[in-house]
C-alpha atoms as a PDB file:
ATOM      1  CA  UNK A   1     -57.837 -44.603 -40.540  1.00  0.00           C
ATOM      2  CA  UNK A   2     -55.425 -41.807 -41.637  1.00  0.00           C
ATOM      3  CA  UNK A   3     -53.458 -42.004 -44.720  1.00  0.00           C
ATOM      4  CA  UNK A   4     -50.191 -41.142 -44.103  1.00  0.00           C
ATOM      5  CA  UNK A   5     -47.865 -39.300 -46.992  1.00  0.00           C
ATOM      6  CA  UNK A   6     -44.232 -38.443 -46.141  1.00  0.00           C
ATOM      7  CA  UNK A   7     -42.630 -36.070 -48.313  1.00  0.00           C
ATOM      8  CA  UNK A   8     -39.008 -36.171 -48.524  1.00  0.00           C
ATOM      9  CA  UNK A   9     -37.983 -32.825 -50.382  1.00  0.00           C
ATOM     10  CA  UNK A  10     -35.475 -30.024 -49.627  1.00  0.00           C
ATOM     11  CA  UNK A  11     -37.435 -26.975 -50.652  1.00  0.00           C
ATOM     12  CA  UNK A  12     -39.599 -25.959 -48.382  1.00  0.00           C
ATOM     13  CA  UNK A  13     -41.534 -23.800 -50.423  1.00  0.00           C
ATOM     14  CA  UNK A  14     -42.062 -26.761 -53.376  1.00  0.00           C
ATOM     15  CA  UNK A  15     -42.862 -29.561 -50.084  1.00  0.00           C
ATOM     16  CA  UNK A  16     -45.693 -26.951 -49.026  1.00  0.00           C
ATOM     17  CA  UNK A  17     -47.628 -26.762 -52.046  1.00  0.00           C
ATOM     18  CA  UNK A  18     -47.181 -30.508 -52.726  1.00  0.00           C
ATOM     19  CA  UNK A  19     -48.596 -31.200 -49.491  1.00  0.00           C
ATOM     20  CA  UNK A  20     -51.595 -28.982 -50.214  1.00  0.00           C
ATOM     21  CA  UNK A  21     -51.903 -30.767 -53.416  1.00  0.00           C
ATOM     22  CA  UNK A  22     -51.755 -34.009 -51.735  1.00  0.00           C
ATOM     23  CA  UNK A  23     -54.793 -33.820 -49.517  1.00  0.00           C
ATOM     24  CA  UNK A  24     -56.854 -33.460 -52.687  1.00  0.00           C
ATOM     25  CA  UNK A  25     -56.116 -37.204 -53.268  1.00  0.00           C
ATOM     26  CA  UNK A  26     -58.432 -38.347 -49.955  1.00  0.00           C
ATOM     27  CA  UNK A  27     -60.162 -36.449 -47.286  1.00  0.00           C
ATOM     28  CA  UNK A  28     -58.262 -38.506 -44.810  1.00  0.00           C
ATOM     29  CA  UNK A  29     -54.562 -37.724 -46.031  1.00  0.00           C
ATOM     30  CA  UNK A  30     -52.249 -36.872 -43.516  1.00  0.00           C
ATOM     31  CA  UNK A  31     -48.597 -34.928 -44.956  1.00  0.00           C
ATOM     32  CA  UNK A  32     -45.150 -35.341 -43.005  1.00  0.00           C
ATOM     33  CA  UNK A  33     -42.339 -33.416 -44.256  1.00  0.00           C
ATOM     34  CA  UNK A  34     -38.618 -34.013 -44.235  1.00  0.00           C
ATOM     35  CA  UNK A  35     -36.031 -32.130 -45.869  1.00  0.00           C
ATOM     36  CA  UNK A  36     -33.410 -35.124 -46.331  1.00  0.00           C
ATOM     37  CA  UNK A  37     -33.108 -38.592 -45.971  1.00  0.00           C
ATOM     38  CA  UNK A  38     -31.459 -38.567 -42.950  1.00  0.00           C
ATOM     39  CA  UNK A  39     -34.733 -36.906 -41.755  1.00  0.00           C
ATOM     40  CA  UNK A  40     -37.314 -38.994 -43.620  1.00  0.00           C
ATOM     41  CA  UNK A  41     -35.744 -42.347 -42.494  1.00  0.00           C
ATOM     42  CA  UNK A  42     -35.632 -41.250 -38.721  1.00  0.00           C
ATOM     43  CA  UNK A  43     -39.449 -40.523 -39.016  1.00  0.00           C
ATOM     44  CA  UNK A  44     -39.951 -44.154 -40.665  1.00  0.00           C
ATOM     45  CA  UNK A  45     -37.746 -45.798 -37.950  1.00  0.00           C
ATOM     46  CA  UNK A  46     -40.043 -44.151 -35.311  1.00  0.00           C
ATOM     47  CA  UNK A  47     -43.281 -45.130 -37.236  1.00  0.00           C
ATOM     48  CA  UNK A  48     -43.177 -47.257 -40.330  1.00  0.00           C
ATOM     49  CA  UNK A  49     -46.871 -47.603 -40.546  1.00  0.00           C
ATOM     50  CA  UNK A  50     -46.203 -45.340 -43.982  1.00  0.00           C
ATOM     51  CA  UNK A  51     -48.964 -45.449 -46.934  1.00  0.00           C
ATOM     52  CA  UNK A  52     -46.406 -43.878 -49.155  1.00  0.00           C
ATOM     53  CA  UNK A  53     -43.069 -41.954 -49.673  1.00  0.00           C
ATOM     54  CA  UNK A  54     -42.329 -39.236 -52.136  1.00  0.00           C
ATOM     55  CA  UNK A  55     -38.945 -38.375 -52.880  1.00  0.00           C
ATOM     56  CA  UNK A  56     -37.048 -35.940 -54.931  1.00  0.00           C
ATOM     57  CA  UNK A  57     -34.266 -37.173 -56.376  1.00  0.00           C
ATOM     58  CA  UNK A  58     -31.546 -34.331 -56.209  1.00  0.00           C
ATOM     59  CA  UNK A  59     -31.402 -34.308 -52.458  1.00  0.00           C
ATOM     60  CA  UNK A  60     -28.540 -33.063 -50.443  1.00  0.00           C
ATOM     61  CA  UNK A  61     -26.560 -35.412 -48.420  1.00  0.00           C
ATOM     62  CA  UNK A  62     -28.286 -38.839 -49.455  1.00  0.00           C
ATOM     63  CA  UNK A  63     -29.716 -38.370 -53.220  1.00  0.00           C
ATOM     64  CA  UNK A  64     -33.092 -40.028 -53.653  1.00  0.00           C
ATOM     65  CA  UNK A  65     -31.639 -42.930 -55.479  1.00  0.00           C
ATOM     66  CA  UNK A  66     -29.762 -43.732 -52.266  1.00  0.00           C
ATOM     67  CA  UNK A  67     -32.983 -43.661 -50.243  1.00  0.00           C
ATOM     68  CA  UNK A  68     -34.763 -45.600 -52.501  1.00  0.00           C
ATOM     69  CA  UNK A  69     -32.834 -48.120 -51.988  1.00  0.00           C
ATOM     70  CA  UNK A  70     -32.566 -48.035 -48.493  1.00  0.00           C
ATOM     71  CA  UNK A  71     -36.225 -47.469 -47.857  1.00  0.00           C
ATOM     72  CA  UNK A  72     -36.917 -50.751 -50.392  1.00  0.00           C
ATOM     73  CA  UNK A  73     -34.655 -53.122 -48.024  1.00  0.00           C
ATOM     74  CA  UNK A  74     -35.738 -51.629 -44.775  1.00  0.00           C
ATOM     75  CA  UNK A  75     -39.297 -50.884 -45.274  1.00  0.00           C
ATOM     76  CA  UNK A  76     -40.336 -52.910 -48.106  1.00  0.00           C
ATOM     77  CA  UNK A  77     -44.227 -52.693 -47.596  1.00  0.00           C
ATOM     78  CA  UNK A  78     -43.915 -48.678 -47.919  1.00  0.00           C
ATOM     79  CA  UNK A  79     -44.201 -47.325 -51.342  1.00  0.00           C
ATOM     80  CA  UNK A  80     -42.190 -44.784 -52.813  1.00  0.00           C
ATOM     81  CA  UNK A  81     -43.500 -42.163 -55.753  1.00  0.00           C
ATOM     82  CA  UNK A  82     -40.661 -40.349 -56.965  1.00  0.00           C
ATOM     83  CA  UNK A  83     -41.094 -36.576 -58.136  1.00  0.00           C
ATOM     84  CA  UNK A  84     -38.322 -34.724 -60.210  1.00  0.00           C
ATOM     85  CA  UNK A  85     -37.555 -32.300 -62.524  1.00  0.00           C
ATOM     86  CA  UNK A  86     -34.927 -34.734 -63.591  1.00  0.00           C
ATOM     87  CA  UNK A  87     -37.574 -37.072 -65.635  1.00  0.00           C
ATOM     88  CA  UNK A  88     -34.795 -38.195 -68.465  1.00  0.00           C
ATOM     89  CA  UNK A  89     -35.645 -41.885 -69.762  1.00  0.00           C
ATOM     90  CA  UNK A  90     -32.520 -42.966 -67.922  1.00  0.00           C
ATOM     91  CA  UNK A  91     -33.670 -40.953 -64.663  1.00  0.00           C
ATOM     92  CA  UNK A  92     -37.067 -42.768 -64.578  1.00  0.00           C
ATOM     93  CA  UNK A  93     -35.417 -46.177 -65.677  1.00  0.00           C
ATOM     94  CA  UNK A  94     -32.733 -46.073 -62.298  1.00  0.00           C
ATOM     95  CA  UNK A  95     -35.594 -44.560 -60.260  1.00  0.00           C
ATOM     96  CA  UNK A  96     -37.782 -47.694 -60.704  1.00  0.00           C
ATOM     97  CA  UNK A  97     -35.140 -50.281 -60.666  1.00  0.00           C
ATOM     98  CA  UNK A  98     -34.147 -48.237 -56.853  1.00  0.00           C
ATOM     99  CA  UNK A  99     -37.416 -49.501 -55.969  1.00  0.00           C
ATOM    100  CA  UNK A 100     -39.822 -46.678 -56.712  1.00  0.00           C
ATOM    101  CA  UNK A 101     -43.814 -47.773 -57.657  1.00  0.00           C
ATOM    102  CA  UNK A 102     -44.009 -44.021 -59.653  1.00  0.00           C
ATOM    103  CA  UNK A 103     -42.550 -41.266 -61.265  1.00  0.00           C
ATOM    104  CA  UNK A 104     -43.988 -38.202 -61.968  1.00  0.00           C
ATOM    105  CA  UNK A 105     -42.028 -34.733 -63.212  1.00  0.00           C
ATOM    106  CA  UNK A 106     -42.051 -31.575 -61.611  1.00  0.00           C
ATOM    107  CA  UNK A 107     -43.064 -30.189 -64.667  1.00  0.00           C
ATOM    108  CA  UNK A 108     -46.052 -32.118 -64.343  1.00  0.00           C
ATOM    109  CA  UNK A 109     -49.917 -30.715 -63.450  1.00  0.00           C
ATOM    110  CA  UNK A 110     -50.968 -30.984 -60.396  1.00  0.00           C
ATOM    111  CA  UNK A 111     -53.340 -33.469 -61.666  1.00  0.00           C
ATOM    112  CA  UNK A 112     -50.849 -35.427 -62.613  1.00  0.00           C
ATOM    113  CA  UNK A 113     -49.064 -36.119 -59.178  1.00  0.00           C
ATOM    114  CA  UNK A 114     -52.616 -36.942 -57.441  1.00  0.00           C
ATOM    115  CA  UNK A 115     -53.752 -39.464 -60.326  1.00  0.00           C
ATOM    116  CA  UNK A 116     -49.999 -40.923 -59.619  1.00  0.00           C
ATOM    117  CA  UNK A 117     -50.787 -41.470 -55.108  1.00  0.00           C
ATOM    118  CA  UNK A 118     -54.660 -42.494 -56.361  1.00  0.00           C
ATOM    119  CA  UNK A 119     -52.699 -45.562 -58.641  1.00  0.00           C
ATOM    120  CA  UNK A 120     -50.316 -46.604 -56.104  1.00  0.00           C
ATOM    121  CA  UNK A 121     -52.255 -46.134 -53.100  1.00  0.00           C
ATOM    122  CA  UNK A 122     -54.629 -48.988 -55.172  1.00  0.00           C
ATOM    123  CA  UNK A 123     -51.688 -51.131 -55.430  1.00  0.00           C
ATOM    124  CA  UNK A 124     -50.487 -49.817 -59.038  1.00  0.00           C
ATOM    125  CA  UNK A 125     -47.502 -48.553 -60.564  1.00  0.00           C
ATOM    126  CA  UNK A 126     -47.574 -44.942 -62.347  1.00  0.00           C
ATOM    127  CA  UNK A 127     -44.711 -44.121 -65.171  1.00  0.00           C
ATOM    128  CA  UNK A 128     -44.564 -40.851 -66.634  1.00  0.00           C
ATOM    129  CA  UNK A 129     -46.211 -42.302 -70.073  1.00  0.00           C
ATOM    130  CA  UNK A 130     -49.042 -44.269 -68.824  1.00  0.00           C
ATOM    131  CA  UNK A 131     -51.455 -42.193 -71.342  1.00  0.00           C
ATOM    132  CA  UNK A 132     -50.407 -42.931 -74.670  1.00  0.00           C
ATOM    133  CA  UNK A 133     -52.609 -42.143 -78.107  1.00  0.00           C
ATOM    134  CA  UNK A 134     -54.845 -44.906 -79.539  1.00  0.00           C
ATOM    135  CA  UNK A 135     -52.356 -45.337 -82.718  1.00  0.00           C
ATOM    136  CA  UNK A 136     -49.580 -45.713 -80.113  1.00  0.00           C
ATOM    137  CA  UNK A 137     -51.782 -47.812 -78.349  1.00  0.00           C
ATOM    138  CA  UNK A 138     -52.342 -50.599 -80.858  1.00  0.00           C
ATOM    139  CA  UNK A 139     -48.695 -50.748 -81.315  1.00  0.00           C
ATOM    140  CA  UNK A 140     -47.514 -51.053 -78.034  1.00  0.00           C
ATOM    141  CA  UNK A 141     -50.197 -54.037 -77.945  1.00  0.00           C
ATOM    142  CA  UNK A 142     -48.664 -55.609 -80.525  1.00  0.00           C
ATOM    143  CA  UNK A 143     -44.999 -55.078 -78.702  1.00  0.00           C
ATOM    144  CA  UNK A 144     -47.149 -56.443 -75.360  1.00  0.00           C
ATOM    145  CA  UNK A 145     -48.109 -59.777 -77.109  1.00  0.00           C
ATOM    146  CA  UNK A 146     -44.841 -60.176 -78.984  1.00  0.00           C
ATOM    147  CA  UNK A 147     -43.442 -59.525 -75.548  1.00  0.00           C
ATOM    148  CA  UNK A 148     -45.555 -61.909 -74.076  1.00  0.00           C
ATOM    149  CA  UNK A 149     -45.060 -64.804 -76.299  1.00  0.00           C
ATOM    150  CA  UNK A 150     -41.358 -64.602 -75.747  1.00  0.00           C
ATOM    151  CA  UNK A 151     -41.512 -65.314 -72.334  1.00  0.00           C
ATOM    152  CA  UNK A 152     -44.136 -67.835 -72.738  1.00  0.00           C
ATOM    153  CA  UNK A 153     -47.302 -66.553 -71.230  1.00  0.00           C
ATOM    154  CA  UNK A 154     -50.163 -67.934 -71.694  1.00  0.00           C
ATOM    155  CA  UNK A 155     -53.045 -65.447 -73.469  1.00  0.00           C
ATOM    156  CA  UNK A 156     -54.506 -64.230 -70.021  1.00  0.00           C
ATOM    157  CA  UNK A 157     -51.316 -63.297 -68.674  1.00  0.00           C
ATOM    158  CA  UNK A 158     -50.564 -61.172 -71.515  1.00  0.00           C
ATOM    159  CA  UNK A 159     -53.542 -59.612 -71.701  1.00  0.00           C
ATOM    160  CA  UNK A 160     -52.813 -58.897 -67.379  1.00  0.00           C
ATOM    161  CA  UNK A 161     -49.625 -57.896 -68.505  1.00  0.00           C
ATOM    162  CA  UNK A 162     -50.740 -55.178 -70.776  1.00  0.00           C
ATOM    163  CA  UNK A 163     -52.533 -53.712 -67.676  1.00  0.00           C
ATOM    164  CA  UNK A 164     -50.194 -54.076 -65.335  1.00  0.00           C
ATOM    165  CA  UNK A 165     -48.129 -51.946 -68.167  1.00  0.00           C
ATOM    166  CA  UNK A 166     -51.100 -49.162 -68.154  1.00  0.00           C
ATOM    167  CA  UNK A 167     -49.731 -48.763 -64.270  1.00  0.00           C
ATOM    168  CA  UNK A 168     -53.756 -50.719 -63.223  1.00  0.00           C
ATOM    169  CA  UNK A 169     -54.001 -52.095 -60.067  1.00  0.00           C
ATOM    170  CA  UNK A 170     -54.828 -55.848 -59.343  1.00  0.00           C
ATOM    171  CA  UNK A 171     -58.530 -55.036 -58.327  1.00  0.00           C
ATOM    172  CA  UNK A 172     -58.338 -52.945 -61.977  1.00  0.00           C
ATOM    173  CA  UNK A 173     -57.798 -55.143 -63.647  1.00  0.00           C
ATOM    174  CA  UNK A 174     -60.066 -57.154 -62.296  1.00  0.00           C
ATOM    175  CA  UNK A 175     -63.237 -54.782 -62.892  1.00  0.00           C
ATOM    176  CA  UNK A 176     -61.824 -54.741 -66.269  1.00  0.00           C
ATOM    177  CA  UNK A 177     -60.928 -58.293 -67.596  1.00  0.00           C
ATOM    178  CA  UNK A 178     -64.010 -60.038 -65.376  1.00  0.00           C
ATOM    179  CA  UNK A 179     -62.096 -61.408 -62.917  1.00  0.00           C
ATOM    180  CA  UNK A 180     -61.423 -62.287 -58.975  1.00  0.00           C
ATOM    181  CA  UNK A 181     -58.957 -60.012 -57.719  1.00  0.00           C
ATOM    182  CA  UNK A 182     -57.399 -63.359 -56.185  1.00  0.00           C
ATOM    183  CA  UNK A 183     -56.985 -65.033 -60.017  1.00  0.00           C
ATOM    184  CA  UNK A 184     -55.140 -61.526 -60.954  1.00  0.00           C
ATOM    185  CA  UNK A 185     -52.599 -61.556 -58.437  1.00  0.00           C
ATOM    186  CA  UNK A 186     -51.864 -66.043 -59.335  1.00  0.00           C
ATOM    187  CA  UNK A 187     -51.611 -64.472 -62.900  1.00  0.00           C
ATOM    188  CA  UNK A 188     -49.267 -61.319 -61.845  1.00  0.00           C
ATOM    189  CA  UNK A 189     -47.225 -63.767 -59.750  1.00  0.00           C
ATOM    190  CA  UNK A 190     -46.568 -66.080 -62.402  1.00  0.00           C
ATOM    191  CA  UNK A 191     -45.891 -62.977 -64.936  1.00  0.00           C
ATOM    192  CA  UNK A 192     -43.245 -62.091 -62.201  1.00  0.00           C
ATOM    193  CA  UNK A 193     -41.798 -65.489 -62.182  1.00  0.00           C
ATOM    194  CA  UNK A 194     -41.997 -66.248 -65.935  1.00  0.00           C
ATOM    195  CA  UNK A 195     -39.760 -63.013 -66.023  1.00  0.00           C
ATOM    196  CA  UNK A 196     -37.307 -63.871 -63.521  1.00  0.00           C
ATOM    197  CA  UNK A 197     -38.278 -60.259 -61.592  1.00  0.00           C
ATOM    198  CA  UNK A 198     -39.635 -60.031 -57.707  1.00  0.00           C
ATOM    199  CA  UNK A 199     -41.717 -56.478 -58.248  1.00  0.00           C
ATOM    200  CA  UNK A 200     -44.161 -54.656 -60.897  1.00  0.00           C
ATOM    201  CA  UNK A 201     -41.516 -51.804 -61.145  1.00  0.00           C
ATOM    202  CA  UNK A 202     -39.149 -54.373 -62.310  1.00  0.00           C
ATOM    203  CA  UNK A 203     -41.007 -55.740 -65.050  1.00  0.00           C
ATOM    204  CA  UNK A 204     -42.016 -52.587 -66.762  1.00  0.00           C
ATOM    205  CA  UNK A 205     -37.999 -51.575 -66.487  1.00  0.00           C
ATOM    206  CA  UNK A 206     -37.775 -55.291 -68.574  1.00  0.00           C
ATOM    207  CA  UNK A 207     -40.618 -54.552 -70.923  1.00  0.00           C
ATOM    208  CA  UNK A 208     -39.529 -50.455 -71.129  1.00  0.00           C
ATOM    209  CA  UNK A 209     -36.033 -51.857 -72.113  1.00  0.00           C
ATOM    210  CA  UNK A 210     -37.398 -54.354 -74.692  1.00  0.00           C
ATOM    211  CA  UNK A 211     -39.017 -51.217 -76.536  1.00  0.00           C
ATOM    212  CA  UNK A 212     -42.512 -51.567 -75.076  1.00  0.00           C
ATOM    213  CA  UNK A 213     -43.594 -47.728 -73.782  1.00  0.00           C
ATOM    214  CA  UNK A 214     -45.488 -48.241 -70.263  1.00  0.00           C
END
């Protein structure tokens, strides 16, 4: 089995070296290219058996807002990683609430963007501040539980909530918290429920917007 990238960015020179970057991630990655959205959604309309999108955002035609958006209604089981040089809070906010699982900045390492297809390729959700300091750490844990308890979750939920923050897939978590990858995703569905939102990228928008970094 193949895993399939498309990369949805107008430079060709920038869409070269990311696809060269990109088949660092597995042996078996496979990089299409478009240069708009026009482009990138005719390719998914002839074969929607994607493993994941990346999209610029300042895109000529159809921005990559727009195409978020679309590819979120019309191909919801493809992913979408979003890579910018436009990585303002507000940016990375609008890009996840379009529907994208990641956002890295152009500015970024190269290590950066293939730890960010590695996380949602496993089912997780990458934000541009998924490494934080340890000081920063036990405060945003604090922020996680007060979070939490507001919404009513029980203790295990928060504690998968704080994960699902870090950007960790379901079988991360887990590995991590002892646990069948079955009971994560009852406790990540309830999370979802408990805060009225249908998709991981939604509740870190809710939790990012409450003050919690993720």
């Amino acid at each position: 089995m193949q895993t399939r990238i498309l990369i949805v960015e107008d430079h060709v020179l920038v869409r070269e070296a990311m696809a060269l970057t990109l088949a660092q991630v597995r042996e078996d990655v496979v990089c299409e290219q478009a240069s708009n959205a026009a482009d990138a959604l005719a390719l998914l309309e002839a074969d929607s058996d994607c493993d994941l999108v990346v999209v610029d955002l300042m895109l000529p035609e159809i921005n990559g807002f727009s195409l978020l958006g679309v590819v979120a209604k019309r191909f919801p089981a493809v992913p979408a990683l979003v890579v910018s040089a436009l990585d303002d809070r507000e940016s990375v906010h609008r890009a996840l609430k379009a529907g994208a699982s990641g956002f890295v900045s152009k500015a970024s390492p190269s290590n950066t963007l293939i730890e960010a297809v590695r996380t949602i390729l496993s089912g997780g959700v990458f934000t541009p501040e998924a490494a934080i300091g340890s000081d920063g750490s036990n405060r945003n844990r604090r922020a996680s539980q007060a979070f939490a308890e507001r919404f009513q979750l029980t203790a295990a939920q928060g504690r998968v909530l704080e994960l699902v923050a870090q950007g960790k897939s379901n079988r991360d978590i887990a590995e991590f918290l002892g646990l069948s990858e079955g009971t994560v995703k009852v406790h990540v569905s309830a999370i979802l429920r408990a805060l009225g939102v249908t998709s991981r990228a939604q509740a870190l928008l809710m939790m990012t917007r409450a003050g919690l970094r993720v």
